[in-house]
N, C-alpha and C. Protein backbone atom coordinates (compact mmCIF):
# COMPACT_ATOMS: atom_id res chain seq x y z
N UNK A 1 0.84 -1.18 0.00
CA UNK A 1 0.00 0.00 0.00
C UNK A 1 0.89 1.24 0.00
N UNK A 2 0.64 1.88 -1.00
CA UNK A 2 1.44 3.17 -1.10
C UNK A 2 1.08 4.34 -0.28
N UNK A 3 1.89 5.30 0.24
CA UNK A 3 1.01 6.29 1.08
C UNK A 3 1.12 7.62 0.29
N UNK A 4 0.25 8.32 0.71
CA UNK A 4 -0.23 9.72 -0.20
C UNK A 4 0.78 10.58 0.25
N UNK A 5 1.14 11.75 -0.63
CA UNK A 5 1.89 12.42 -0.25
C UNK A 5 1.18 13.34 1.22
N UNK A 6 0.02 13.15 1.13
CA UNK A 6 -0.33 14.00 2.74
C UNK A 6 0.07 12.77 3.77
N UNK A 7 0.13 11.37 3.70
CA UNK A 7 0.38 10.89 4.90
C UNK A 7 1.78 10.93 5.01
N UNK A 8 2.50 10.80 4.01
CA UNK A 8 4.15 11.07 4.44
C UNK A 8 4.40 12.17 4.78
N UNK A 9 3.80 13.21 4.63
CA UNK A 9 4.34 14.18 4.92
C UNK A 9 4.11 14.56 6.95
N UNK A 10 2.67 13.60 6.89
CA UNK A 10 2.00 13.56 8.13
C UNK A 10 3.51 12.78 9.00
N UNK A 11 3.52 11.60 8.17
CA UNK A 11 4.49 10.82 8.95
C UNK A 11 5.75 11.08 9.64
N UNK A 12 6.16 12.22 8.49
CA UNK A 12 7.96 12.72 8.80
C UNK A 12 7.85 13.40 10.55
N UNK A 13 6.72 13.81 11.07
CA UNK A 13 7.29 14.47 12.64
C UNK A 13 6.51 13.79 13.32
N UNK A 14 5.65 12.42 12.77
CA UNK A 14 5.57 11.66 13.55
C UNK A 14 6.79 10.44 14.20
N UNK A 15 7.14 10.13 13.31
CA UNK A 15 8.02 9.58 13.42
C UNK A 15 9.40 9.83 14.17
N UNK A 16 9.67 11.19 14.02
CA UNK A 16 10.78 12.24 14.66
C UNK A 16 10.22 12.17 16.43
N UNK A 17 9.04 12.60 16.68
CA UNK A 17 8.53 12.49 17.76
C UNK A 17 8.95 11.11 18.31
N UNK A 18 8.20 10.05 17.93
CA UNK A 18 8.16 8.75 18.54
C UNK A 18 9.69 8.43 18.94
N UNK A 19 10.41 8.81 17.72
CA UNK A 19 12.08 8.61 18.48
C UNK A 19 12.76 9.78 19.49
N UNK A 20 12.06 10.96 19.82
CA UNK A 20 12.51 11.68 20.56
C UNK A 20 11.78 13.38 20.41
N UNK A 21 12.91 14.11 20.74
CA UNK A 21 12.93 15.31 20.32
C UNK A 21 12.85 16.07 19.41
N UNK A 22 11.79 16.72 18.59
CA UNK A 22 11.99 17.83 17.73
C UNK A 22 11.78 19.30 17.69
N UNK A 23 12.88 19.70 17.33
CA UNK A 23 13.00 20.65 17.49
C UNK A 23 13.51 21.95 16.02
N UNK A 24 12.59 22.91 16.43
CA UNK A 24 12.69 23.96 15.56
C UNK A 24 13.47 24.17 14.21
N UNK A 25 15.21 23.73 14.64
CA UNK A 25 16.44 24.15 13.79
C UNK A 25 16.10 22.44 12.40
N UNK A 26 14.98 21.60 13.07
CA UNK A 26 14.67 20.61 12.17
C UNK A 26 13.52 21.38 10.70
N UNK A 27 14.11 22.69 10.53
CA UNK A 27 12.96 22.93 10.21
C UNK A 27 11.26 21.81 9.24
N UNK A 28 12.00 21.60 8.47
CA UNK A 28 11.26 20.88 7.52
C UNK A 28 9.84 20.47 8.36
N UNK A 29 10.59 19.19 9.17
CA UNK A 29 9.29 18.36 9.95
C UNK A 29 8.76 19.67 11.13
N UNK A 30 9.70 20.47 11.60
CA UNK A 30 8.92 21.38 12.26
C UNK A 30 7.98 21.75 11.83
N UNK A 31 7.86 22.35 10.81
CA UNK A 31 7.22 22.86 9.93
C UNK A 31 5.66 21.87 9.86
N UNK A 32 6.02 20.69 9.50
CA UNK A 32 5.11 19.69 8.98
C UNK A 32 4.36 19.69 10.66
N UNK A 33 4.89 19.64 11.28
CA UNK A 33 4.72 19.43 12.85
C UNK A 33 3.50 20.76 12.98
N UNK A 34 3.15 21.77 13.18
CA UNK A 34 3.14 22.82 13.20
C UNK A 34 1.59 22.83 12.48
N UNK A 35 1.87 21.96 10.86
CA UNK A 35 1.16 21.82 9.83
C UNK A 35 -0.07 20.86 10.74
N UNK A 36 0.42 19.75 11.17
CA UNK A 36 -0.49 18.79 11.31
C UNK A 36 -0.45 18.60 12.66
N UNK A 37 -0.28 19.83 13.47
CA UNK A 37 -0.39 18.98 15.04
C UNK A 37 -1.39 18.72 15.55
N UNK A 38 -2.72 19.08 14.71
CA UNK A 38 -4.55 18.65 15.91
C UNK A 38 -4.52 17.25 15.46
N UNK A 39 -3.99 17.10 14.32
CA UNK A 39 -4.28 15.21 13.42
C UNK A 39 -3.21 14.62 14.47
N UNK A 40 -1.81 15.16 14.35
CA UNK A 40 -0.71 14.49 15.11
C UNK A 40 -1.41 14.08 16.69
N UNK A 41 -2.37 15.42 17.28
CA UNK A 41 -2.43 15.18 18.78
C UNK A 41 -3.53 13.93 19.09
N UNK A 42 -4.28 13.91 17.78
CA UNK A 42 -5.44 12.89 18.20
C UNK A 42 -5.04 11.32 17.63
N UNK A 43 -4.12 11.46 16.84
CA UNK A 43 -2.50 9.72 16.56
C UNK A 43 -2.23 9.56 17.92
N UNK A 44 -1.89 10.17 18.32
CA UNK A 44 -0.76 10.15 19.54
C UNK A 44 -2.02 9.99 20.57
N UNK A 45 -3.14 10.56 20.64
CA UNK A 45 -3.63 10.44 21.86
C UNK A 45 -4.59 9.08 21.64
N UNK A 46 -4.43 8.61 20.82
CA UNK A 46 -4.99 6.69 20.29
C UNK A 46 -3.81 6.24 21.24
N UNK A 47 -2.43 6.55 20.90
CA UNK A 47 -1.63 5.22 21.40
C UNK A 47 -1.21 5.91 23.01
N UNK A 48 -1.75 6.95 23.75
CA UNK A 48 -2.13 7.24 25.55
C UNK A 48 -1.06 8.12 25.33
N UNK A 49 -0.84 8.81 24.40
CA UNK A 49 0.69 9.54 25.05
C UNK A 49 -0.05 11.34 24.24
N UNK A 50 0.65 12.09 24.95
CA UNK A 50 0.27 13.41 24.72
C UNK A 50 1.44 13.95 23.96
N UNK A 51 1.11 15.06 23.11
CA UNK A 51 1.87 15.98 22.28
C UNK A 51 1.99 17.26 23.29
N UNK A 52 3.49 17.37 23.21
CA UNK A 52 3.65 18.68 24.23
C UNK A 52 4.45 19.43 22.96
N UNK A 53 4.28 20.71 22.82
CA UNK A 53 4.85 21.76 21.75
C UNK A 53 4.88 23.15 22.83
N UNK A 54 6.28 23.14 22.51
CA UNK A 54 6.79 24.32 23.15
C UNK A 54 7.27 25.40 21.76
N UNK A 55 6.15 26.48 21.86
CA UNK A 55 6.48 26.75 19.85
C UNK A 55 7.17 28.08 20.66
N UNK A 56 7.05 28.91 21.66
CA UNK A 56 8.37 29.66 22.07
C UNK A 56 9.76 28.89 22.41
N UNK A 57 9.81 28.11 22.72
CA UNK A 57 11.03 27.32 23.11
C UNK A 57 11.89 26.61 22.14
N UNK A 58 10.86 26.34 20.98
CA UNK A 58 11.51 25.68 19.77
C UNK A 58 11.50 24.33 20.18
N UNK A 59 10.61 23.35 20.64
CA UNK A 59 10.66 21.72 20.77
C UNK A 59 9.46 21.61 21.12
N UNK A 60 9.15 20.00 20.62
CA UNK A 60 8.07 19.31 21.14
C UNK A 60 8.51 17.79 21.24
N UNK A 61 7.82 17.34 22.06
CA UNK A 61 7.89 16.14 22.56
C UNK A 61 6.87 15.38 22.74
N UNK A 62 7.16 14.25 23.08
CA UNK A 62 5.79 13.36 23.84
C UNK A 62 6.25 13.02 25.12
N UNK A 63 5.42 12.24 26.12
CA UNK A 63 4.75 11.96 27.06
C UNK A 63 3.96 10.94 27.16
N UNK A 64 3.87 9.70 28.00
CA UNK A 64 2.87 9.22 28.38
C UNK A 64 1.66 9.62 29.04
N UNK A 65 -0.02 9.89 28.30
CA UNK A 65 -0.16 10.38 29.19
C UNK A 65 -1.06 10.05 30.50
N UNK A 66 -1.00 10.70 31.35
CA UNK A 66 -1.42 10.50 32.75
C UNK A 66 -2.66 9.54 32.77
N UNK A 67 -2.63 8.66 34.11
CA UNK A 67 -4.00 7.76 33.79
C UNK A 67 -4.55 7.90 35.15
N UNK A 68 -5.78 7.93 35.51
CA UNK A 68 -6.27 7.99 36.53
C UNK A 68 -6.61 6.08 37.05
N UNK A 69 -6.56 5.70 38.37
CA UNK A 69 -6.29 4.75 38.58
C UNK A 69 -7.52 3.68 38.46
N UNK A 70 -8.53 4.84 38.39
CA UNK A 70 -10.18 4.66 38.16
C UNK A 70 -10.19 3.83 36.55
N UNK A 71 -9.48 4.13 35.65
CA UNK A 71 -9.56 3.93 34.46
C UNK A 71 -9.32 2.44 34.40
N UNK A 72 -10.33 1.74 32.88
CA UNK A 72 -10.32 0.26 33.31
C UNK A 72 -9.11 -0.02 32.39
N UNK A 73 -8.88 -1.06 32.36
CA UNK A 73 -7.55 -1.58 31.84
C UNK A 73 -6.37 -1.40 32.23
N UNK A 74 -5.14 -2.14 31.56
CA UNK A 74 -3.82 -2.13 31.80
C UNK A 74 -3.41 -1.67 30.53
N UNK A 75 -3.80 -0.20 30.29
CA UNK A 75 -3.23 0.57 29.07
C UNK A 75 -1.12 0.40 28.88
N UNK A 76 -0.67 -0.41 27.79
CA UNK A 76 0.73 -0.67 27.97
C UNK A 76 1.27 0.70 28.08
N UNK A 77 2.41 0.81 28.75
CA UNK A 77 2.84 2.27 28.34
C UNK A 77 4.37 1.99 26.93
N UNK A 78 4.04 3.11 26.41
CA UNK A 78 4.86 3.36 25.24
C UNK A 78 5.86 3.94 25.78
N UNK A 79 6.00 4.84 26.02
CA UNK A 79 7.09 5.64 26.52
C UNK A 79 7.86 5.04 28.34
N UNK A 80 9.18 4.16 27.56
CA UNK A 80 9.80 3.80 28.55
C UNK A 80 10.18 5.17 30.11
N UNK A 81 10.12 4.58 30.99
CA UNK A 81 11.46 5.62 32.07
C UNK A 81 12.38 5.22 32.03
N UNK A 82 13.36 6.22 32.53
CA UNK A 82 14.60 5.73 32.44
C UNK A 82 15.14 5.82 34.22
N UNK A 83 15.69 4.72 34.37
CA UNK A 83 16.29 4.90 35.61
C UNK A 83 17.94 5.52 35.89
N UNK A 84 18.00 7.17 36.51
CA UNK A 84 19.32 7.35 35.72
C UNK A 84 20.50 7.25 37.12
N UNK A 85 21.10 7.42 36.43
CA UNK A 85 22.65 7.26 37.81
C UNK A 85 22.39 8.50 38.46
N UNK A 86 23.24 8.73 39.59
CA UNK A 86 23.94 9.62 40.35
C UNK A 86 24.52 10.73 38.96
N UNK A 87 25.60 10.44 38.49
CA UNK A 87 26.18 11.13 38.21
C UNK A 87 25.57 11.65 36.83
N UNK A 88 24.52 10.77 36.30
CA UNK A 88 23.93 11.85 34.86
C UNK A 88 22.89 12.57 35.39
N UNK A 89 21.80 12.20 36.53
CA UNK A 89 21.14 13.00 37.09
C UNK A 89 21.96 13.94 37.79
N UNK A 90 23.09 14.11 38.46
CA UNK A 90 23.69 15.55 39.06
C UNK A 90 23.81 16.38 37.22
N UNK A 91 24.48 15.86 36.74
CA UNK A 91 25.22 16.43 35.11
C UNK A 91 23.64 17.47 34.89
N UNK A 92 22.32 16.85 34.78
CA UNK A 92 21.44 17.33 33.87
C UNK A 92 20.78 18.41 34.81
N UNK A 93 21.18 18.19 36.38
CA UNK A 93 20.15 18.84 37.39
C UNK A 93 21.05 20.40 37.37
N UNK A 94 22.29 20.62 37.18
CA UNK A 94 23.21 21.03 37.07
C UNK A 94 23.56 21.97 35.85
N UNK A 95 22.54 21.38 34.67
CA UNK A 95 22.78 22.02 33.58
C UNK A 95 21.79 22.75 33.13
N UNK A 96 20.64 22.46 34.02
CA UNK A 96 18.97 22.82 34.58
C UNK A 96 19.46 24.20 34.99
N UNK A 97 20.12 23.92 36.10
CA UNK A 97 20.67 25.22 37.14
C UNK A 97 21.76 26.03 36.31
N UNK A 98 22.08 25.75 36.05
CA UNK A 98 23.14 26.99 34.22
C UNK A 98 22.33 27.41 33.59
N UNK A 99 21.10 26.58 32.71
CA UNK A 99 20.03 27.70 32.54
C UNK A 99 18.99 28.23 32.68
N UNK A 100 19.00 28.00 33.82
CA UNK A 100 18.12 29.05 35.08
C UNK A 100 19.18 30.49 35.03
N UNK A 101 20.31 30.01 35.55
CA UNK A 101 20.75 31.13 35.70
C UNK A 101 21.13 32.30 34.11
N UNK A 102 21.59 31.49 33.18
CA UNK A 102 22.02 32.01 32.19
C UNK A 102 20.43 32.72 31.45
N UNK A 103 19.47 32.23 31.71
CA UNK A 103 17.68 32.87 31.21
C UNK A 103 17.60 34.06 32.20
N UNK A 104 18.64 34.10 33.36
CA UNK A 104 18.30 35.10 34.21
C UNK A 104 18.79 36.50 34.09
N UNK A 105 19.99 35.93 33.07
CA UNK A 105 21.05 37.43 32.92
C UNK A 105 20.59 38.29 31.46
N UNK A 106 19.75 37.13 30.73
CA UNK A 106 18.87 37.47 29.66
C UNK A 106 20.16 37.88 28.42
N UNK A 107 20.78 37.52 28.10
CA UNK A 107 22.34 37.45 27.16
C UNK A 107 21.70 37.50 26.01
N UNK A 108 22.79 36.18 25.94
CA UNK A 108 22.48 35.42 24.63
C UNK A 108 20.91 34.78 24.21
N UNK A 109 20.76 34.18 22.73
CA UNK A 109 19.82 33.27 22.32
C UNK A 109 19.87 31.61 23.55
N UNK A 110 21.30 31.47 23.16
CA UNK A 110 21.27 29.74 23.45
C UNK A 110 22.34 29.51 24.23
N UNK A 111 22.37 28.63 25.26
CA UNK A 111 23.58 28.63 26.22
C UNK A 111 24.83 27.60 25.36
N UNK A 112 25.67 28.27 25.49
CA UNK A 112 26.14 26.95 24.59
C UNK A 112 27.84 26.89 25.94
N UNK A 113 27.93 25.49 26.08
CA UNK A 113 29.24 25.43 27.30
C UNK A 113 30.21 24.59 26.65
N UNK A 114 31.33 24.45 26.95
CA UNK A 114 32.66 24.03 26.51
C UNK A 114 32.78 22.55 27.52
N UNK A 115 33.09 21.54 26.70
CA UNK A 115 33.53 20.70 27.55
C UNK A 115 34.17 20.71 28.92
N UNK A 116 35.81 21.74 29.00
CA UNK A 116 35.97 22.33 30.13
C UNK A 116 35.20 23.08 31.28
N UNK A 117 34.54 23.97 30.89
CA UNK A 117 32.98 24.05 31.74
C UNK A 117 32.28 23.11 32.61
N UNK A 118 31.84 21.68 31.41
CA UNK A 118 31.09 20.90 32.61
C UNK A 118 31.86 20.39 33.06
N UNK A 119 33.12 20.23 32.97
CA UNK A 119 34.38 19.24 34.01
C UNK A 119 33.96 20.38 35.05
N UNK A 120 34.09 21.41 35.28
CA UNK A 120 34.33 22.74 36.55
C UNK A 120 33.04 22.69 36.92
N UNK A 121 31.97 22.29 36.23
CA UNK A 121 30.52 22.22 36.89
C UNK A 121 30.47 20.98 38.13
N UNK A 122 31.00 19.98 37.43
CA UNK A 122 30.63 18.92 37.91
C UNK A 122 32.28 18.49 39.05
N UNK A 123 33.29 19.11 38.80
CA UNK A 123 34.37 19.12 39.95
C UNK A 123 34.11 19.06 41.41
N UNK A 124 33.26 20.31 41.44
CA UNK A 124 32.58 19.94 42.97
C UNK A 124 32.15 19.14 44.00
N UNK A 125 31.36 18.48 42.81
CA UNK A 125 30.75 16.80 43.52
C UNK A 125 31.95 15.55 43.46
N UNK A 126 32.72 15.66 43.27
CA UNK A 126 33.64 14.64 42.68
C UNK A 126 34.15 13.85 43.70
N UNK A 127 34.28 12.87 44.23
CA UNK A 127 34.58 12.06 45.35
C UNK A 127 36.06 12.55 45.67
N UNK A 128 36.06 13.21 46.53
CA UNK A 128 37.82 13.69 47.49
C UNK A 128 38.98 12.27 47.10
N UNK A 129 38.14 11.11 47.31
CA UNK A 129 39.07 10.06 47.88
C UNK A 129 39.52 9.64 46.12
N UNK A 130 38.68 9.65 45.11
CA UNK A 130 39.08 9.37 44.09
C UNK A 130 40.24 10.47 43.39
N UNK A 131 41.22 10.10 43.12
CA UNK A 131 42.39 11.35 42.85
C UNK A 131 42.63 10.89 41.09
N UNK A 132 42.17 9.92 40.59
CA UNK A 132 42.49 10.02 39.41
C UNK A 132 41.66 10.79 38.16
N UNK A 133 42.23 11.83 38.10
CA UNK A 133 40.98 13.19 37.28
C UNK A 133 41.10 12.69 36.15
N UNK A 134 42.03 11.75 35.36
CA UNK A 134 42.05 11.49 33.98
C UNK A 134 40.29 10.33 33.64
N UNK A 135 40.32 9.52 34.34
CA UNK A 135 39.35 8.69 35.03
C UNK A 135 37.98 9.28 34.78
N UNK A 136 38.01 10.07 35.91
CA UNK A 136 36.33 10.97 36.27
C UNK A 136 36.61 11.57 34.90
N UNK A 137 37.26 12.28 33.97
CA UNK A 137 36.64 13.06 33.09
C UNK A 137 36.42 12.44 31.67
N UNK A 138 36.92 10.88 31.74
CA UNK A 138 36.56 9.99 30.82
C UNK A 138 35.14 9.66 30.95
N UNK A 139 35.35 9.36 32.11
CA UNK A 139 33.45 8.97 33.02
C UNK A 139 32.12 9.74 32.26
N UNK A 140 32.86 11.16 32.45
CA UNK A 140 32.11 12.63 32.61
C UNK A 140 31.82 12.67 31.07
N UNK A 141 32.75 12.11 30.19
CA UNK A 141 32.68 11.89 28.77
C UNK A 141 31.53 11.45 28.36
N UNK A 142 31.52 9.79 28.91
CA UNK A 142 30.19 9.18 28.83
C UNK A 142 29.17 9.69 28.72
N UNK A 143 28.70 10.27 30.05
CA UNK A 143 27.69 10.89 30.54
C UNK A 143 27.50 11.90 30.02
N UNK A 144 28.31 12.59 29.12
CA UNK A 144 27.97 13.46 28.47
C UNK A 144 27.47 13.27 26.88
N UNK A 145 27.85 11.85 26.66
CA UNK A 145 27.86 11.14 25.05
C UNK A 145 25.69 10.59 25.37
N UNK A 146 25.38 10.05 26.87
CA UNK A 146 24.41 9.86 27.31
C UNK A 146 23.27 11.05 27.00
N UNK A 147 23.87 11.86 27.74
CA UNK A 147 23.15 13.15 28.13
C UNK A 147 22.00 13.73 25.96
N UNK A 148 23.60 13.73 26.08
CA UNK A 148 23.40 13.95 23.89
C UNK A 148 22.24 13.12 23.65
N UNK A 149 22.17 11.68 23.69
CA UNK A 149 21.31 10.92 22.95
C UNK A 149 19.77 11.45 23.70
N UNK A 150 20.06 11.67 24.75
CA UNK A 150 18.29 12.08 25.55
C UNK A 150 17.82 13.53 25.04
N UNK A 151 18.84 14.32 24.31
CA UNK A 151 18.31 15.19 23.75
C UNK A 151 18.89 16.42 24.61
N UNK A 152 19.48 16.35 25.66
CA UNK A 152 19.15 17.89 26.91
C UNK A 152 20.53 18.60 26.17
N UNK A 153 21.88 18.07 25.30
CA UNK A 153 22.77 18.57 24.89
C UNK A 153 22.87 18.62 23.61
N UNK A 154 23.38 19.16 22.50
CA UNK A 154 23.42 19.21 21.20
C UNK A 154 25.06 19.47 20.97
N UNK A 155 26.12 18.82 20.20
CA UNK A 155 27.30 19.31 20.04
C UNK A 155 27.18 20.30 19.05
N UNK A 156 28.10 21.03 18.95
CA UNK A 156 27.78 22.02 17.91
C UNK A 156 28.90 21.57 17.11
N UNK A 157 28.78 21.37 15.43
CA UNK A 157 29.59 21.04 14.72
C UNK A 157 31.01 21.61 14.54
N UNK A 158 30.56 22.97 14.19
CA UNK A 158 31.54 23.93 13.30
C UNK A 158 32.61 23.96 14.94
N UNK A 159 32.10 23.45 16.48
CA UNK A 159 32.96 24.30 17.20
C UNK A 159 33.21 23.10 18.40
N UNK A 160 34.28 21.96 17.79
CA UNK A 160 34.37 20.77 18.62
C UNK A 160 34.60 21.22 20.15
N UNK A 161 34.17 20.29 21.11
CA UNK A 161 34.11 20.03 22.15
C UNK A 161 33.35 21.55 23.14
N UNK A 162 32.05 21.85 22.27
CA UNK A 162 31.40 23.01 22.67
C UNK A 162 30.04 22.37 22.63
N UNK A 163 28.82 22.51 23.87
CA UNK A 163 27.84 22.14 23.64
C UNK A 163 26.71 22.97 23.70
N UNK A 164 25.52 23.13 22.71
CA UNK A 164 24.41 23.73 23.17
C UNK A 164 23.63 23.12 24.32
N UNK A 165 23.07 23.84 25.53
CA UNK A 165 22.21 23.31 26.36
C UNK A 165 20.79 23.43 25.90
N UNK A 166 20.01 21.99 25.24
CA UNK A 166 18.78 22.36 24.87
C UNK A 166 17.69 22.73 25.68
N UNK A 167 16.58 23.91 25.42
CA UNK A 167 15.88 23.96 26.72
C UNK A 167 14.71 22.68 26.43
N UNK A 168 14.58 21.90 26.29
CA UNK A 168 13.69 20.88 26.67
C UNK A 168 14.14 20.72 27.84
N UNK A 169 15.66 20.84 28.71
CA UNK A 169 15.39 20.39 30.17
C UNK A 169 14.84 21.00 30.94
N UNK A 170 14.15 22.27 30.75
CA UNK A 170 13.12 22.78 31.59
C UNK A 170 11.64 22.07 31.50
N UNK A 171 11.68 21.29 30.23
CA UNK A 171 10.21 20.52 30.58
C UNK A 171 10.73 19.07 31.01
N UNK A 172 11.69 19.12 31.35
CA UNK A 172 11.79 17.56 32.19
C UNK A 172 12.36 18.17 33.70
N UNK A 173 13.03 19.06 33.97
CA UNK A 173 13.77 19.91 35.33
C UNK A 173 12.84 20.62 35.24
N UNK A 174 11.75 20.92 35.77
CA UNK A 174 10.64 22.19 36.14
C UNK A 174 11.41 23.28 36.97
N UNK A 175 11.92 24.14 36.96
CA UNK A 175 11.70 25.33 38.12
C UNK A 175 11.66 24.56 39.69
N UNK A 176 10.00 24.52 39.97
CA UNK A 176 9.49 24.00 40.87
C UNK A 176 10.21 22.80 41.46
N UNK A 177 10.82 21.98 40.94
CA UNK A 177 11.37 20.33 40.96
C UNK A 177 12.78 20.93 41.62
N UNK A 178 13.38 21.54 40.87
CA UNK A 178 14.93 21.93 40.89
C UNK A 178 15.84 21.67 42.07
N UNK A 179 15.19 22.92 42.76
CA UNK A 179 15.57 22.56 44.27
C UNK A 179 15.81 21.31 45.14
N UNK A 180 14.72 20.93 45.01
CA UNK A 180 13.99 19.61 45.59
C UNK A 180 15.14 18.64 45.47
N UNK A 181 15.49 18.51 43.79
CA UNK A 181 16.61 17.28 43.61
C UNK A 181 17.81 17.93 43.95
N UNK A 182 17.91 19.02 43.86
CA UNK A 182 19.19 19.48 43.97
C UNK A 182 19.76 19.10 45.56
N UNK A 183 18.98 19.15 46.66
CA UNK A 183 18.51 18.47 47.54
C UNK A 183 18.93 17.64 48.35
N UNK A 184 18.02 16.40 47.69
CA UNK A 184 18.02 15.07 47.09
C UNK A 184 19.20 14.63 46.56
N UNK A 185 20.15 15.26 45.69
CA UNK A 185 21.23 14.79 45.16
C UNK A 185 22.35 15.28 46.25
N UNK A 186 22.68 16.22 47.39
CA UNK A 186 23.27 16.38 47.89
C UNK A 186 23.39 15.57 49.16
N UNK A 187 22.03 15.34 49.91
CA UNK A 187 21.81 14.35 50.90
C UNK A 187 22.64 12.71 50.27
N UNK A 188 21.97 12.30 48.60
CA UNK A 188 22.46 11.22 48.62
C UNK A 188 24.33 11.58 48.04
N UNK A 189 25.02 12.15 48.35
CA UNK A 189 26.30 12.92 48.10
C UNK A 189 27.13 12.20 49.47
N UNK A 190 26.75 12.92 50.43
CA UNK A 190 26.69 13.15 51.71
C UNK A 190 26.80 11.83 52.16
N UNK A 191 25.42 10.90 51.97
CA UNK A 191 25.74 9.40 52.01
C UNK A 191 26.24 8.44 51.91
N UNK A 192 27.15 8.79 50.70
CA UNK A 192 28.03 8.55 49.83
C UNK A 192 29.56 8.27 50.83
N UNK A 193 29.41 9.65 51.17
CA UNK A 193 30.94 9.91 51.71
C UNK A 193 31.35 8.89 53.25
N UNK A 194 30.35 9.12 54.01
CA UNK A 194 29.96 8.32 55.02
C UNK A 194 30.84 7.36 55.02
């Protein structure tokens, strides 16, 4: 079965969605996104998951969405969680709190940080007793190669080992939340050391 040029065209930010993040600089499917998001929201709201569009922010995403416990069935969920470490949840809670602050000084368009940066972000937390820095910033590598695939970082081509901070982590780091883990990640720090 061949599809019409309106369903491919439907398809291109569906599809972008289901694997993640899209965002603005995609223009094309943005675009298409934009085009077809009441058809896109009522696709998406067949298989329980919600269309979130942040059209000031430049991204949209999905969501599972919310079920009340009243509701009959064992609706599967689509959209995995992820259970994350210590150290990529400090990295992202951390990079939450850079642009909080960097939205605060009202600058630039886009935060964009240098590899060296998040080594000095994340130095702080770094276990005293561990002394091998070549180590932790291989680690920090990872977690930063991690961070990329979930979407919250973007490398920038033209300017190696420089990253954009995407704001989708304000719709996964709320404001409101921030604190809380920031918190939360220091108590379990603290525990740590013990």
């Amino acid at each position: 079965m061949n599809a019409s040029p309106e369903q491919e065209e439907f398809g291109i930010p569906a599809v972008y969605l289901l694997k993640g993040i899209l965002y603005r600089h995609q223009e094309d499917a943005w675009n298409l996104l934009l085009r077809y998001r009441g058809r896109l929201q009522e696709y998406f709201a067949i298989l329980g998951l919600e269309l979130l569009v942040e059209e000031g922010e430049g991204y949209a995403y999905l969501r599972q969405r919310p079920r009340d416990d009243e509701e009959e069935g064992d609706f599967p969920r689509l959209m995995s969680r992820r259970r994350l470490s210590y150290p990529i949840t400090l990295l992202i809670v951390l990079l939450r709190k850079r642009l909080l602050e960097f939205e605060a000084e009202g600058s630039e368009a886009r935060l964009v940080l240098s590899h060296s940066d998040i080594i000095e972000m994340m130095r702080i937390y770094w276990d005293e007793l561990d002394t091998n820095e070549r180590k932790r910033e291989d680690q920090l590598q990872l977690h930063i190669k991690k961070i990329i695939t979930y979407g919250f970082l973007r490398p920038l081509k033209e300017e190696k080992g420089r990253y954009e901070v995407n704001r989708i982590l304000k719709a996964y780091v709320p404001i409101e939340k921030l604190n809380e883990i920031l918190e939360q990640l220091k108590t379990y720090a603290e525990e740590r050391a013990e």
